[in-house]
C-alpha atoms as a PDB file:
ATOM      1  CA  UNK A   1     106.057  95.054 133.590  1.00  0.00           C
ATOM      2  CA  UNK A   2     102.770  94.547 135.361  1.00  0.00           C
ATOM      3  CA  UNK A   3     102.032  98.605 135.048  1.00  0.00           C
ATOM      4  CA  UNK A   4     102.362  97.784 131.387  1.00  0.00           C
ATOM      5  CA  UNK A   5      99.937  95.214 131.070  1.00  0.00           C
ATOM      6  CA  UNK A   6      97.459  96.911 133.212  1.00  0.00           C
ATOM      7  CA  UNK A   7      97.835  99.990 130.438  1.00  0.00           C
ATOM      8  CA  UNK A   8      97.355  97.389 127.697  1.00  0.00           C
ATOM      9  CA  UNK A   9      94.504  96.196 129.278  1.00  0.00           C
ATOM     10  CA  UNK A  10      93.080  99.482 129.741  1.00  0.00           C
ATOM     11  CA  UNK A  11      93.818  99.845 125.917  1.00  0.00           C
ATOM     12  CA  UNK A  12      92.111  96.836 124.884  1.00  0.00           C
ATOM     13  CA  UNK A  13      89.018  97.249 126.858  1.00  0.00           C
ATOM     14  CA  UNK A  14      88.589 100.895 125.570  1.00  0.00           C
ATOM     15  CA  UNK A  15      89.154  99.819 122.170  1.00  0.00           C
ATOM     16  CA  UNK A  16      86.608  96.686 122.759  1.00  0.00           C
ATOM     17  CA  UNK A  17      83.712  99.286 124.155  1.00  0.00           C
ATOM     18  CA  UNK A  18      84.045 101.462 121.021  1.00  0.00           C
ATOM     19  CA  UNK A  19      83.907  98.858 119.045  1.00  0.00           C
ATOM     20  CA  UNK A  20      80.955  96.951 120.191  1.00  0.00           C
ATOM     21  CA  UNK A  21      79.077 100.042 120.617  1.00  0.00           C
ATOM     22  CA  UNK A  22      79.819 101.382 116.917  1.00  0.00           C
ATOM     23  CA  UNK A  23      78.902  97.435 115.368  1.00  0.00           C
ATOM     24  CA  UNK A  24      75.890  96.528 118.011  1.00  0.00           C
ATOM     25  CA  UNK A  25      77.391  93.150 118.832  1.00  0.00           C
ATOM     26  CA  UNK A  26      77.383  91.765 122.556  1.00  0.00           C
ATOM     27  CA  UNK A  27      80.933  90.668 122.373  1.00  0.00           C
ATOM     28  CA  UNK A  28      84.111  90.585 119.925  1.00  0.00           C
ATOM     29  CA  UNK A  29      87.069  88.276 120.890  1.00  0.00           C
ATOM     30  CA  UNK A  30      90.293  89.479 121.504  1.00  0.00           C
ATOM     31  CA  UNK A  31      91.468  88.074 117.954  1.00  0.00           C
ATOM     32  CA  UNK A  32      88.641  88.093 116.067  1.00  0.00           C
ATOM     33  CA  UNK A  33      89.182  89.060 112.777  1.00  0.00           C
ATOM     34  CA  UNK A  34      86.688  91.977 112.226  1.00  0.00           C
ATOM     35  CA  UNK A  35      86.775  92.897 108.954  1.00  0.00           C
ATOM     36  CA  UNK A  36      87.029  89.298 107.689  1.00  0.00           C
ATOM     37  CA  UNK A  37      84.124  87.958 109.651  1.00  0.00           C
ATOM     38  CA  UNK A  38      82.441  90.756 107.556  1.00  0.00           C
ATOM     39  CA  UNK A  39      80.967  92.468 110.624  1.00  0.00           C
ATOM     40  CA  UNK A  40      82.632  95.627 109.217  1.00  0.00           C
ATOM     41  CA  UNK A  41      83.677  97.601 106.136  1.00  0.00           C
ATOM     42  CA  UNK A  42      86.408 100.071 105.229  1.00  0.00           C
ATOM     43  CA  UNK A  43      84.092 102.603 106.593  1.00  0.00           C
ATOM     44  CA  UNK A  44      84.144 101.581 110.262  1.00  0.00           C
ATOM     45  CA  UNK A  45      87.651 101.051 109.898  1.00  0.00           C
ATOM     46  CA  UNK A  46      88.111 105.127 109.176  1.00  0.00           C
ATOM     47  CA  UNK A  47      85.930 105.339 112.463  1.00  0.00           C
ATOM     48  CA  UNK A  48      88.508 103.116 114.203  1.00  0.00           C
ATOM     49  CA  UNK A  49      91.251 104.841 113.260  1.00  0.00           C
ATOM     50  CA  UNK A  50      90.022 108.619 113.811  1.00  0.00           C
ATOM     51  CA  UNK A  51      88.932 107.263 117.573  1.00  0.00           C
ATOM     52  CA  UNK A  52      92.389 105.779 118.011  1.00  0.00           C
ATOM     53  CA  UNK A  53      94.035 108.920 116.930  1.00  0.00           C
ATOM     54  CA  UNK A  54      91.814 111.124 119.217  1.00  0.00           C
ATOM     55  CA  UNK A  55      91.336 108.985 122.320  1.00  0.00           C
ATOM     56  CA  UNK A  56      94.990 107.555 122.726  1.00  0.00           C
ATOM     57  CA  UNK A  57      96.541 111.005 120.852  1.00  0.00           C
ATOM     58  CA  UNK A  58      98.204 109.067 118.770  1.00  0.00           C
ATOM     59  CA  UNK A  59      98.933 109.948 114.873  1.00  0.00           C
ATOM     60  CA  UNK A  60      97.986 107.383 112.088  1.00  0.00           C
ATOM     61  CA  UNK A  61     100.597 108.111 109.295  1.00  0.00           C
ATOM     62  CA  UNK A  62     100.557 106.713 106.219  1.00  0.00           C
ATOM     63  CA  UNK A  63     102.666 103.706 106.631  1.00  0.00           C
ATOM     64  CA  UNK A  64     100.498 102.709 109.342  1.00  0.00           C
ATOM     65  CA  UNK A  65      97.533 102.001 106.787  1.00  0.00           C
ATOM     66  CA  UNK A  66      97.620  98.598 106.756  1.00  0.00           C
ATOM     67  CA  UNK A  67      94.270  96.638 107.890  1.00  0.00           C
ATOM     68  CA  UNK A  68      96.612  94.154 109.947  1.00  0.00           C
ATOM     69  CA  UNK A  69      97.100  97.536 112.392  1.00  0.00           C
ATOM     70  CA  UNK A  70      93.461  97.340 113.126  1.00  0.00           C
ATOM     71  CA  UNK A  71      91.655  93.904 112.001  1.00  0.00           C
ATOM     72  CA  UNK A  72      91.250  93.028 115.816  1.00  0.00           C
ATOM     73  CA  UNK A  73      91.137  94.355 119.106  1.00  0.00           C
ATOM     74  CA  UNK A  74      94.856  92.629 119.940  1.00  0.00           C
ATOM     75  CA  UNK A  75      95.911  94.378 116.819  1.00  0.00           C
ATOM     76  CA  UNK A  76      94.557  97.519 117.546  1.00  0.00           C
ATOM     77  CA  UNK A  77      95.869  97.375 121.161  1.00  0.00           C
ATOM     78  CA  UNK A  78      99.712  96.699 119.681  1.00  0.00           C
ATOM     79  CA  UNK A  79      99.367  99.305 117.526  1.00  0.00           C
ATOM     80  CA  UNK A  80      98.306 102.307 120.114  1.00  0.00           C
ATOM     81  CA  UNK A  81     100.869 100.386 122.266  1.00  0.00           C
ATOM     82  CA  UNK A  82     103.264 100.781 120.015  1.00  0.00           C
ATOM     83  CA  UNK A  83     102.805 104.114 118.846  1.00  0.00           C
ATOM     84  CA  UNK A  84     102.722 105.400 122.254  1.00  0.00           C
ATOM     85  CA  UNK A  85     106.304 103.929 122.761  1.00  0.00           C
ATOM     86  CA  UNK A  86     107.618 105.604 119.594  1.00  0.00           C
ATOM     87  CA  UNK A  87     105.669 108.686 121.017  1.00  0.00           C
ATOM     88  CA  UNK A  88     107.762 108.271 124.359  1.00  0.00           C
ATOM     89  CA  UNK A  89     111.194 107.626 122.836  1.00  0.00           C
END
Protein backbone atom coordinates (compact mmCIF):
# COMPACT_ATOMS: atom_id res chain seq x y z
CA UNK A 1 0.00 0.00 0.00
CA UNK A 2 2.73 2.44 0.90
CA UNK A 3 4.66 1.52 -2.64
CA UNK A 4 1.39 2.75 -4.06
CA UNK A 5 1.22 5.97 -2.58
CA UNK A 6 4.80 6.70 -3.09
CA UNK A 7 3.90 6.02 -7.10
CA UNK A 8 0.94 8.38 -6.70
CA UNK A 9 3.00 10.79 -5.29
CA UNK A 10 5.51 10.51 -7.87
CA UNK A 11 2.45 10.97 -10.26
CA UNK A 12 1.19 13.99 -8.74
CA UNK A 13 4.38 15.82 -8.42
CA UNK A 14 5.24 15.12 -12.15
CA UNK A 15 1.95 16.17 -13.17
CA UNK A 16 2.25 19.43 -10.75
CA UNK A 17 5.89 20.39 -12.48
CA UNK A 18 4.34 20.23 -15.98
CA UNK A 19 1.78 22.05 -15.07
CA UNK A 20 3.25 24.98 -13.37
CA UNK A 21 5.87 25.18 -15.89
CA UNK A 22 3.33 25.20 -18.99
CA UNK A 23 0.88 28.09 -16.89
CA UNK A 24 3.94 30.18 -15.12
CA UNK A 25 2.31 30.02 -11.70
CA UNK A 26 4.48 29.39 -8.43
CA UNK A 27 2.10 26.86 -7.09
CA UNK A 28 -1.33 24.97 -7.93
CA UNK A 29 -3.10 23.08 -5.05
CA UNK A 30 -3.70 19.64 -5.13
CA UNK A 31 -7.56 20.35 -5.88
CA UNK A 32 -7.56 23.37 -7.45
CA UNK A 33 -9.86 23.57 -10.05
CA UNK A 34 -7.74 24.69 -13.10
CA UNK A 35 -9.82 25.29 -15.72
CA UNK A 36 -12.49 26.96 -13.54
CA UNK A 37 -10.18 29.35 -11.80
CA UNK A 38 -9.67 30.32 -15.53
CA UNK A 39 -5.89 29.89 -15.35
CA UNK A 40 -6.37 27.63 -18.41
CA UNK A 41 -8.31 26.93 -21.61
CA UNK A 42 -9.24 23.88 -23.66
CA UNK A 43 -5.95 24.38 -25.27
CA UNK A 44 -3.69 23.57 -22.31
CA UNK A 45 -5.93 20.91 -21.53
CA UNK A 46 -4.89 19.09 -25.13
CA UNK A 47 -1.26 19.80 -23.74
CA UNK A 48 -2.22 17.95 -20.54
CA UNK A 49 -3.52 15.20 -22.02
CA UNK A 50 -0.82 14.53 -24.91
CA UNK A 51 1.92 14.80 -21.82
CA UNK A 52 -0.12 12.32 -19.82
CA UNK A 53 -0.34 9.98 -22.69
CA UNK A 54 3.44 10.23 -23.48
CA UNK A 55 5.05 10.51 -20.04
CA UNK A 56 2.91 7.85 -18.08
CA UNK A 57 2.27 5.72 -21.67
CA UNK A 58 -0.97 5.76 -21.06
CA UNK A 59 -3.85 6.04 -23.91
CA UNK A 60 -6.60 8.79 -23.63
CA UNK A 61 -9.66 7.17 -25.42
CA UNK A 62 -12.55 8.77 -26.09
CA UNK A 63 -14.62 8.06 -23.11
CA UNK A 64 -11.97 9.44 -21.10
CA UNK A 65 -12.72 13.09 -22.50
CA UNK A 66 -14.30 14.41 -19.79
CA UNK A 67 -12.67 17.71 -18.11
CA UNK A 68 -13.39 16.06 -14.55
CA UNK A 69 -10.30 13.47 -15.75
CA UNK A 70 -8.04 16.42 -15.75
CA UNK A 71 -9.51 19.73 -13.96
CA UNK A 72 -6.85 19.21 -11.11
CA UNK A 73 -3.75 17.70 -10.28
CA UNK A 74 -5.73 14.96 -7.81
CA UNK A 75 -7.81 14.35 -10.85
CA UNK A 76 -5.20 13.99 -13.15
CA UNK A 77 -3.22 11.76 -10.72
CA UNK A 78 -6.52 9.23 -10.42
CA UNK A 79 -6.81 9.16 -13.81
CA UNK A 80 -3.01 8.00 -14.87
CA UNK A 81 -3.53 5.91 -11.67
CA UNK A 82 -6.22 4.43 -12.91
CA UNK A 83 -5.39 3.83 -16.32
CA UNK A 84 -2.23 2.28 -15.38
CA UNK A 85 -4.27 -0.34 -13.33
CA UNK A 86 -6.55 -1.13 -16.29
CA UNK A 87 -3.15 -1.18 -18.24
CA UNK A 88 -1.87 -3.88 -15.63
CA UNK A 89 -5.00 -6.05 -15.44
Amino acid sequence: MMQNANRNGEIKETIKRFVTRSINIPDVGDDDDLFESGLVNSLFAVQLMTFLEKTFAIEVEADDLDIRNFKSLEAATNFVVKKNAAKAA
